[in-house]
Protein backbone atom coordinates (compact mmCIF):
# COMPACT_ATOMS: atom_id res chain seq x y z
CA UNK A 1 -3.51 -5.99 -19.08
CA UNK A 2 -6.23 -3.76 -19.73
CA UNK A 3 -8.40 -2.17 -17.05
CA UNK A 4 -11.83 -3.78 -18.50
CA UNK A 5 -10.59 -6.78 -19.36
CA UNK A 6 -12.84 -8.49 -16.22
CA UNK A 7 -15.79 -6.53 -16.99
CA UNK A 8 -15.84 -7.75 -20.82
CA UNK A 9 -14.98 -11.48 -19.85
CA UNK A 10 -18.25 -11.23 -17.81
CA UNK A 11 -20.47 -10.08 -20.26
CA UNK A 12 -19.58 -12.40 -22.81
CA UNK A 13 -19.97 -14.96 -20.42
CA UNK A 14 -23.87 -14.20 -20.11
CA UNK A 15 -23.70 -15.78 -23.76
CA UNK A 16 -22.66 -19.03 -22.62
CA UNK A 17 -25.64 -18.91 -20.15
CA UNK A 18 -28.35 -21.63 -21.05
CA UNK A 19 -32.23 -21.18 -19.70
CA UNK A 20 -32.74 -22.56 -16.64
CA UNK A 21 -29.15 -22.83 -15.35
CA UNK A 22 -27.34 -20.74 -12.60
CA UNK A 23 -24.00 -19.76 -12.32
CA UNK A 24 -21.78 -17.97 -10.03
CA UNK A 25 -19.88 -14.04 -11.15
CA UNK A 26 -17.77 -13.79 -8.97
CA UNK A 27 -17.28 -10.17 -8.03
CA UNK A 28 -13.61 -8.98 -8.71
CA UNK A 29 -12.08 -6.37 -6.69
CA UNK A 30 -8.50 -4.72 -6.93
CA UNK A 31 -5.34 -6.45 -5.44
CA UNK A 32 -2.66 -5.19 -2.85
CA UNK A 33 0.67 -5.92 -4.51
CA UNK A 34 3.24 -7.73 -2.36
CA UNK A 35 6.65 -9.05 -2.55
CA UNK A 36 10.15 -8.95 -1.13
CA UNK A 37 13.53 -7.16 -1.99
CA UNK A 38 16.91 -7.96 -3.06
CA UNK A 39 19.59 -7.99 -0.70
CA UNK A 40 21.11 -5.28 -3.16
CA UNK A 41 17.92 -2.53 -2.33
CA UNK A 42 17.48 -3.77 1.55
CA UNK A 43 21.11 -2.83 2.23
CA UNK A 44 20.62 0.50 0.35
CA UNK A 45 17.38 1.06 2.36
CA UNK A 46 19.21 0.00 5.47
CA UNK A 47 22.35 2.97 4.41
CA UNK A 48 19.04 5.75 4.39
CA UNK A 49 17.96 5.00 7.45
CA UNK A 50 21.61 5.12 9.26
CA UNK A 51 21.81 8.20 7.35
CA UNK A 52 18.43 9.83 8.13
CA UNK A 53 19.36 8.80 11.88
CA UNK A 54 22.88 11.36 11.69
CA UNK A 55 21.00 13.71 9.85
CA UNK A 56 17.72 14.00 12.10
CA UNK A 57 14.65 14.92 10.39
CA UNK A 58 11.66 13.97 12.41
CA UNK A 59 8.39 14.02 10.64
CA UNK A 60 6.41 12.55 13.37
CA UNK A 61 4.16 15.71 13.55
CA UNK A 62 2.63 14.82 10.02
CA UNK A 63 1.79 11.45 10.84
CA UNK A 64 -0.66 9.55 13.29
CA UNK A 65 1.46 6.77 14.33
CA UNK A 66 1.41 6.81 18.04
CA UNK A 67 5.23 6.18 18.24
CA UNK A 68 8.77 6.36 19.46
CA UNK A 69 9.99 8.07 16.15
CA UNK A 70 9.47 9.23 12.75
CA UNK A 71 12.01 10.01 10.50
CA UNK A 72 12.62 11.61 6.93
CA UNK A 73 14.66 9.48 4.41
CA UNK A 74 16.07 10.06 1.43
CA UNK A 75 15.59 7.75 -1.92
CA UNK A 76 19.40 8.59 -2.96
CA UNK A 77 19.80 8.19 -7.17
CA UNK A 78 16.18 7.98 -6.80
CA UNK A 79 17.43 4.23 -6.70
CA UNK A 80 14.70 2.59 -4.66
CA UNK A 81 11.72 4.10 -7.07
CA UNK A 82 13.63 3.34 -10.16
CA UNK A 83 14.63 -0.26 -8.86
CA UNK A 84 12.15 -1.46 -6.64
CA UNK A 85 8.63 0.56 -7.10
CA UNK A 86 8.49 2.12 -10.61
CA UNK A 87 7.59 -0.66 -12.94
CA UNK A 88 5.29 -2.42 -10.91
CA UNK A 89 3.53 0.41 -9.38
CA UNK A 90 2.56 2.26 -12.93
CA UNK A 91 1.65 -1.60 -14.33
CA UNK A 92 -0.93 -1.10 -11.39
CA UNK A 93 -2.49 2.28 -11.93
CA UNK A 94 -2.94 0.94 -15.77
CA UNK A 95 -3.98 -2.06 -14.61
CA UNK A 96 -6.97 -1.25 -11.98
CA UNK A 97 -8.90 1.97 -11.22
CA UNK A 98 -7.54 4.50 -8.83
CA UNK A 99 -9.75 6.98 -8.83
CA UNK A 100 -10.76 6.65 -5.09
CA UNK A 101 -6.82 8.06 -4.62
CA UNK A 102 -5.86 11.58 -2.93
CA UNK A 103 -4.36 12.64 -6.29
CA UNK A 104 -6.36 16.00 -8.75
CA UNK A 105 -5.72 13.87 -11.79
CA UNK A 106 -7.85 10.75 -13.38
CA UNK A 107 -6.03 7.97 -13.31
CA UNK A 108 -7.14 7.43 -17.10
CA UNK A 109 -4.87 10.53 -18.25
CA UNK A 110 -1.69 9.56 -16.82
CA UNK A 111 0.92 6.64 -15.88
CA UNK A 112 4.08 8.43 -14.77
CA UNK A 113 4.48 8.45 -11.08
CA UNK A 114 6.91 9.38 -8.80
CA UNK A 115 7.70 9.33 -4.62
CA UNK A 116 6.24 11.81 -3.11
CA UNK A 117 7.71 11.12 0.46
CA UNK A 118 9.87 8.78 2.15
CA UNK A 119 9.71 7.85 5.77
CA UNK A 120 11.18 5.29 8.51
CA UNK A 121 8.52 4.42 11.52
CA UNK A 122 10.59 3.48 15.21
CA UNK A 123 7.80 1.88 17.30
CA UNK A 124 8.60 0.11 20.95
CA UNK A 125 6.19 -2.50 22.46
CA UNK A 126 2.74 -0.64 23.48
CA UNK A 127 2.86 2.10 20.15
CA UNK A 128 0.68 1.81 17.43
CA UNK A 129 -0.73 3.28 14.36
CA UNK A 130 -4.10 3.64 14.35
CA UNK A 131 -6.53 3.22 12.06
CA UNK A 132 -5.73 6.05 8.63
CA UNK A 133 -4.86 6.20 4.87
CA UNK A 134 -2.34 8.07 2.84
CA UNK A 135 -1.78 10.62 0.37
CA UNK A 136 -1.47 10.17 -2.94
CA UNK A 137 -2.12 7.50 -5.20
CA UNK A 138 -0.09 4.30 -3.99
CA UNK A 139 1.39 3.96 -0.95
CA UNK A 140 4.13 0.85 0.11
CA UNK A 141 4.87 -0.45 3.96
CA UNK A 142 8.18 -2.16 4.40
CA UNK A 143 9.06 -4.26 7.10
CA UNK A 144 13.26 -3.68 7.77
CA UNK A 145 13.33 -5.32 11.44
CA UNK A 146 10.87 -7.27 13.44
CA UNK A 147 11.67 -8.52 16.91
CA UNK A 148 8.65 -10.29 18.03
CA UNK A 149 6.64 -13.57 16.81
CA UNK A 150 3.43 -13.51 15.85
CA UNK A 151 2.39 -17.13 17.47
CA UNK A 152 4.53 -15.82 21.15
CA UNK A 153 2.25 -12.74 20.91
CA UNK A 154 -0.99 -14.58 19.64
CA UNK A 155 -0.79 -16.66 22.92
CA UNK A 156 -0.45 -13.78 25.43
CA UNK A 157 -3.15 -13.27 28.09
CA UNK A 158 -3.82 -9.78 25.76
CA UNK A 159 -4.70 -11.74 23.08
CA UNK A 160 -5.19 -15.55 23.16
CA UNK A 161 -9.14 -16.09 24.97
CA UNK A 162 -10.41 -13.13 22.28
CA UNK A 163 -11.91 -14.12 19.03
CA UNK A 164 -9.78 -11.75 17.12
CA UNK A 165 -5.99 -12.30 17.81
CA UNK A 166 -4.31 -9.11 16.57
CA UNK A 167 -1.53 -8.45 18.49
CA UNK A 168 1.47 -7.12 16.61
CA UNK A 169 -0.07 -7.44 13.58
CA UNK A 170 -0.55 -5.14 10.61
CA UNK A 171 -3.97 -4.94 9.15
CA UNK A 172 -5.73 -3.55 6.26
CA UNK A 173 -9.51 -2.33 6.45
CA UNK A 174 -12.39 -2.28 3.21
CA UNK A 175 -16.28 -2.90 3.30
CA UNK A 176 -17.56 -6.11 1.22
CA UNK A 177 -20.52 -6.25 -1.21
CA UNK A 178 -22.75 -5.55 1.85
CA UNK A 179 -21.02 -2.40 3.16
CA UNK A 180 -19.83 -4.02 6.50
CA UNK A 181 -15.87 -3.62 7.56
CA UNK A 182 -14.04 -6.46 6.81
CA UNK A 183 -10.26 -6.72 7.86
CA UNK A 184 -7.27 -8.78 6.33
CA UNK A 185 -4.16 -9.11 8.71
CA UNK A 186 -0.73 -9.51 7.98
CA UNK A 187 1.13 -11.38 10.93
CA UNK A 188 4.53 -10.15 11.91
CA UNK A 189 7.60 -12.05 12.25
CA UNK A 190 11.67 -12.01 11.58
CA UNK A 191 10.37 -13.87 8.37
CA UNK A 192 8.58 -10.12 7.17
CA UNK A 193 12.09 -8.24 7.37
CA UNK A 194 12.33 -7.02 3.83
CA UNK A 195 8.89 -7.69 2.28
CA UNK A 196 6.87 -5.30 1.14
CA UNK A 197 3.20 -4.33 0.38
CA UNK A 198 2.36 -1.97 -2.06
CA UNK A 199 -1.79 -0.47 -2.34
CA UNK A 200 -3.91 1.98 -3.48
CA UNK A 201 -3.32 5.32 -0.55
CA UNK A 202 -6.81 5.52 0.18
CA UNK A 203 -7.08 1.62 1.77
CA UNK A 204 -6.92 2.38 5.46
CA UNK A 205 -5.09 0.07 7.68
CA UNK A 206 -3.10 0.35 11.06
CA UNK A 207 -0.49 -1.48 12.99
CA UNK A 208 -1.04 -3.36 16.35
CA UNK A 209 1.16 -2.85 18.92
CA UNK A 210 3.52 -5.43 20.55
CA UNK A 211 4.04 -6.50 24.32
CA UNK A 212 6.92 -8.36 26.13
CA UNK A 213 9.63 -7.45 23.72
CA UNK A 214 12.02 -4.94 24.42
CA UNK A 215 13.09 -4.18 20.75
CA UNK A 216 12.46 -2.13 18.01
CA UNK A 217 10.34 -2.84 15.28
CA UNK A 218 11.27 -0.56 12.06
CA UNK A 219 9.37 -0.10 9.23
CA UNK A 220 9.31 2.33 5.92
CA UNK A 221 6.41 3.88 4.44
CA UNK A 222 6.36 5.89 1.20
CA UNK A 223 3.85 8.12 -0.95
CA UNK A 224 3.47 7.84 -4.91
CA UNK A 225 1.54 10.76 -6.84
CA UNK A 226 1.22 11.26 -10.42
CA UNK A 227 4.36 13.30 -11.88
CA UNK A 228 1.80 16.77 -12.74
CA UNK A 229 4.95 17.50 -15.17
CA UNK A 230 3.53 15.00 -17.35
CA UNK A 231 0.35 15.78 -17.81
CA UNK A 232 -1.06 15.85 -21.49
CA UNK A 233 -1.28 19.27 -22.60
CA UNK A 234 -4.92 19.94 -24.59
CA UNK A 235 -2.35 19.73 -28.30
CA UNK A 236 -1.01 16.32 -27.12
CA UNK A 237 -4.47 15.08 -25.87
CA UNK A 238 -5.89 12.29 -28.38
CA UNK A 239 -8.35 13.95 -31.26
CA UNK A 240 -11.22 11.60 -30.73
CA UNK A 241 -12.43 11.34 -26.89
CA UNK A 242 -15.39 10.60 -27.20
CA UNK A 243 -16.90 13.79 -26.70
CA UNK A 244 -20.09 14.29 -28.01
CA UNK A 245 -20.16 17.42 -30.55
CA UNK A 246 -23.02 19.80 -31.42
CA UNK A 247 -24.56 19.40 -34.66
């Protein structure tokens, strides 16, 4: 699918437009990608984090989650980015534009990505990530073990007379056409263990925290970046670019 696809299908639609009618554009903006894994990948995701729980390699100091534990994993075989993220994650950065990402490359010069970094999150009821974005160009959350309900939390005194029920929820943040904050939330239950959500690293979102539950809630973040060993040297760059040349 290419990039402009949307932005041609509008204009030709202004040549169906007859005098005197009104119709509606609707303005497009870029998906998150979401879906769920394999028992084959959420067993090998599970082995990394008993792993990176013998080997011990906090990484809590280079995040802002305000939590129990942060820990280093590692994607062994690269299996998880070949599996799981590769394919659909360079579809995207072909697909939509990216240029709002962390990442000193345009997004129109390269496809080939890689994982960056690799993380588990430990968080206990009260801890929270607060509002932030990522590094890189795509980033992924991916929910390994929830212990609460969404609806039990939803109807706690914290949460049930507000106009905004939140609690233990993930949420993403992004200004509409007006430039006012607008939030979508994703509701946490057993039912999220092993989905995913994959989306541009410069979306901010944060995680509510949870109440009455004495459990752990374990999640796994991840970075991708354009591979800079692929970039197009100036002989492989395409002859015509559209520059314009001095007469």
């Amino acid at each position: 699918m290419n990039r402009y696809d949307d932005i041609e299908h509008g204009i030709k639609e202004w040549k169906n437009l007859k005098p005197g009618q009104w119709s509606a554009w609707e303005l497009p903006n870029i998906p998150v990608l979401r879906s769920k894994l394999p028992k084959p990948a959420y067993d090998f995701v599970w082995e990394r984090i008993e792993e990176a729980q013998e080997n011990y390699k906090s990484v809590k100091n280079t995040l802002v989650g305000n939590i129990t534990e942060s820990l280093e994993l590692h994607d062994k075989n690269d299996y998880f980015f070949k599996n799981i993220l590769k394919d659909p994650a360079e579809n995207y950065v072909q697909t939509f534009p990216t240029q709002c990402s962390k990442n000193p490359f345009n997004d129109c010069r390269l496809k080939d990505l890689y994982l960056k970094s690799l993380w588990v999150n430990f968080s206990q009821k009260h801890e929270f990530n607060p509002v932030h974005d990522h590094n890189g160009v795509l980033s992924f959350v991916l929910w390994m073990k929830i212990p609460t309900k969404w609806q039990e939390q939803y109807e706690l005194d914290i949460s049930k007379d507000t106009n905004f029920m939140c609690a233990s929820s993930f949420q993403f943040f992004y200004q509409n056409i007006f430039g006012q904050t607008r939030g979508i939330v994703v509701e946490m239950d057993e039912f999220m263990e092993g989905c995913i959500l994959m989306f541009p690293s410069s979306l901010q979102h944060m995680v509510h925290p949870f109440y009455q539950n004495d459990g752990y809630r374990i999640s796994v973040s991840g970075n991708l970046c354009y591979d800079i060993n692929k970039v197009p040297t100036l002989e492989n760059m395409p002859k015509d670019r559209g520059i314009m040349k001095r007469k």
